[in-house]
C-alpha atoms as a PDB file:
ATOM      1  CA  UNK A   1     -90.655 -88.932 -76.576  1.00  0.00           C
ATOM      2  CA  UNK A   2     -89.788 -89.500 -80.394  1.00  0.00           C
ATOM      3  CA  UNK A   3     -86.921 -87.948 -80.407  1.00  0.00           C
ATOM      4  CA  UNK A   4     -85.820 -90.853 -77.586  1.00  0.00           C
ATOM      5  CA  UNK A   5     -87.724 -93.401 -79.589  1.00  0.00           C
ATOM      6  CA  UNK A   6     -85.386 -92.446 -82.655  1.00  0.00           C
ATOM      7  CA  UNK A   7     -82.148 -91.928 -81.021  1.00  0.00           C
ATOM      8  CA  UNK A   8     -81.767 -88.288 -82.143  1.00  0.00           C
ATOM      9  CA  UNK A   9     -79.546 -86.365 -79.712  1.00  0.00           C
ATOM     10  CA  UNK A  10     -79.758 -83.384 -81.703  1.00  0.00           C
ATOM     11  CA  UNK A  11     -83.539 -83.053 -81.320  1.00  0.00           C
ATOM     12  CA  UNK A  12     -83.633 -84.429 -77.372  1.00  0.00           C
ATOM     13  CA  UNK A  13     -80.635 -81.348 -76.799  1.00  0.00           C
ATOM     14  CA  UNK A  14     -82.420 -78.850 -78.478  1.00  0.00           C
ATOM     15  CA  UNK A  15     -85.551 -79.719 -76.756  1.00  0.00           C
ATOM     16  CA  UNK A  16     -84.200 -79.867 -73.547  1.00  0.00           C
ATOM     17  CA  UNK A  17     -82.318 -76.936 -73.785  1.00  0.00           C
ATOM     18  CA  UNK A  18     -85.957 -74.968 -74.584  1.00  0.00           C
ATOM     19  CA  UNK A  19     -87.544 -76.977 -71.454  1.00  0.00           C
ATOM     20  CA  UNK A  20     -88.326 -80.221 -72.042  1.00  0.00           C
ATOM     21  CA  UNK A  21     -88.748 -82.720 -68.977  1.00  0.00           C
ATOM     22  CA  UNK A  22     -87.199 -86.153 -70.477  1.00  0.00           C
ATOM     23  CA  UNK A  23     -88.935 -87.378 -66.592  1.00  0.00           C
ATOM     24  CA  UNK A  24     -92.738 -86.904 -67.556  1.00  0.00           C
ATOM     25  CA  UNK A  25     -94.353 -89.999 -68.612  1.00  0.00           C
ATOM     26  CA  UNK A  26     -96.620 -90.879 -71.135  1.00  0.00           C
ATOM     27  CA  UNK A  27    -100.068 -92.814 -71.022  1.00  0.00           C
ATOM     28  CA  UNK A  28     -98.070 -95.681 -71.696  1.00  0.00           C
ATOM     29  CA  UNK A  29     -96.811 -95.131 -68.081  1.00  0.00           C
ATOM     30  CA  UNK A  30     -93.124 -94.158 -69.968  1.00  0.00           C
ATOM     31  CA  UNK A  31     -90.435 -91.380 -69.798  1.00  0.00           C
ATOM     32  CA  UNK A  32     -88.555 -90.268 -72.316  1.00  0.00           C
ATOM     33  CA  UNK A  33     -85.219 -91.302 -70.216  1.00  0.00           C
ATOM     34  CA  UNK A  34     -87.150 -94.834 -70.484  1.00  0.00           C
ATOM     35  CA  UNK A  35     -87.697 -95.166 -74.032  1.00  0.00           C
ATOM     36  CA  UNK A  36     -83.851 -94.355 -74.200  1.00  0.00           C
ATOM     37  CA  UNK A  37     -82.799 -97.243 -71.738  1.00  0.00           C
ATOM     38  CA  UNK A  38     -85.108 -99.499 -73.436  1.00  0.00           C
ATOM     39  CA  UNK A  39     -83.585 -99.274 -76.778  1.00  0.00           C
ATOM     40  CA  UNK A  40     -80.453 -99.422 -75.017  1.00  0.00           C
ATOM     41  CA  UNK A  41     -79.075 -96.302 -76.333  1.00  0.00           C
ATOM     42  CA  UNK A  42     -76.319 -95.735 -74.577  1.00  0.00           C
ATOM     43  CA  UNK A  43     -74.370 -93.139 -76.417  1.00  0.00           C
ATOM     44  CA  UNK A  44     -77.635 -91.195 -76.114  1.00  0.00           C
ATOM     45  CA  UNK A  45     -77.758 -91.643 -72.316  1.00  0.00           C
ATOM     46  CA  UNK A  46     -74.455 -90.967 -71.591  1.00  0.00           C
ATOM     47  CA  UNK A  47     -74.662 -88.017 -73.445  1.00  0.00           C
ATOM     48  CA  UNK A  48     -77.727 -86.599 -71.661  1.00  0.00           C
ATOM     49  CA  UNK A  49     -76.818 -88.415 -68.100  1.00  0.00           C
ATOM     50  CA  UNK A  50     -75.381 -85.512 -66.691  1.00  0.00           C
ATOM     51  CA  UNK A  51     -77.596 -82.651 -67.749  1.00  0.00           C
ATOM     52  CA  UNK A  52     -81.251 -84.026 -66.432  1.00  0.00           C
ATOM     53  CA  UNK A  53     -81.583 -82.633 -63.431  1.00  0.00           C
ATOM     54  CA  UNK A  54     -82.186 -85.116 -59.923  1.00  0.00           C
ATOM     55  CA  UNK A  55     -81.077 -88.049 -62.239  1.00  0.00           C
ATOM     56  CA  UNK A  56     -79.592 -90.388 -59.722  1.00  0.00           C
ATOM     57  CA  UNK A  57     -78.441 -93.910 -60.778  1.00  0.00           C
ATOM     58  CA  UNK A  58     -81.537 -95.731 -60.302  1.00  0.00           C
ATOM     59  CA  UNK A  59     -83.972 -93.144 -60.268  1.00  0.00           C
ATOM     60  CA  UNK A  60     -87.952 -94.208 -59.850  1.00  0.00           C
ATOM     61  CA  UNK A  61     -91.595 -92.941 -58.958  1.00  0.00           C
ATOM     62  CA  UNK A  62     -93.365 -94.746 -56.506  1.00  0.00           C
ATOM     63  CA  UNK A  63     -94.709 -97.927 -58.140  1.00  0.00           C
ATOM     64  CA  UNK A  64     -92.705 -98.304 -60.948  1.00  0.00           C
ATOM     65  CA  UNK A  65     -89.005 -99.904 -62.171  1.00  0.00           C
ATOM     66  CA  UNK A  66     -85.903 -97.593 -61.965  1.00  0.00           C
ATOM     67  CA  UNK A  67     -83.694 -97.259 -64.382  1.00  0.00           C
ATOM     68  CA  UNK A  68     -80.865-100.409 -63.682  1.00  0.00           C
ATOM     69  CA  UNK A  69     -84.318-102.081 -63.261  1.00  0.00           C
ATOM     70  CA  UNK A  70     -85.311-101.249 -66.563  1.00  0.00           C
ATOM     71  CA  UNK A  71     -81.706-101.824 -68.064  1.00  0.00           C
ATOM     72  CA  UNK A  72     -81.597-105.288 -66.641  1.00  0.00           C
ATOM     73  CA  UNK A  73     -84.527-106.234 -68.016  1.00  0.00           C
ATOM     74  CA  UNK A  74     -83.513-105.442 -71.924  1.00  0.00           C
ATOM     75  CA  UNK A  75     -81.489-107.520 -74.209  1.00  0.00           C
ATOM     76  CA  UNK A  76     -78.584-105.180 -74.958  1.00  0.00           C
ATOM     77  CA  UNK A  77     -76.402-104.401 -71.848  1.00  0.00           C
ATOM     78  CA  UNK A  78     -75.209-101.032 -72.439  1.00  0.00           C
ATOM     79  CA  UNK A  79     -76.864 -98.727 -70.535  1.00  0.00           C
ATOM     80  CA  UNK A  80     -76.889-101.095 -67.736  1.00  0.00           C
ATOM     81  CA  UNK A  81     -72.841-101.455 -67.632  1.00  0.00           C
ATOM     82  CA  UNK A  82     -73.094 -97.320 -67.978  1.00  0.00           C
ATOM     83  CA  UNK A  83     -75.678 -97.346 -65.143  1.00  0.00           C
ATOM     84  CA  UNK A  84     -73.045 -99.629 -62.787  1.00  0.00           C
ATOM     85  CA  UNK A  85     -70.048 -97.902 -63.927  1.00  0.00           C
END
């Protein structure tokens, strides 16, 4: 999750290549993948898009936002134009 938080790909790669589920969420109700759309990181998401596995375009769990949802809802655009693209 701090490694999302901080935009550091080279601790997010390392920790997903030993395992790490970027999907599980928090207390807070937050993923990883979240914290990275939220920040609008997009270099980050691009980067990691592809290896998560199941990540579809507007991925969600029952109840919550997906991740255009959560794109949309930020000030920087980024990640959302990725997302559409």
């Amino acid at each position: 999750m701090l490694a999302s938080f901080m935009n550091n790909f080279d601790s997010l790669n390392l920790l997903m290549e030993n395992g790490a589920d970027l999907t599980l969420r928090n207390g807070s109700g937050l993923s990883a993948l979240d914290e990275i759309v939220r920040n609008d990181y997009k270099d980050l998401f691009e980067c990691i898009y592809d290896k998560v596995k199941l990540l579809k375009r507007d991925l969600k769990s029952p109840g919550s936002f997906g991740y255009i949802h959560i794109a949309a809802g930020q000030e920087g655009t980024k990640c959302l134009q990725f997302l559409l693209e």
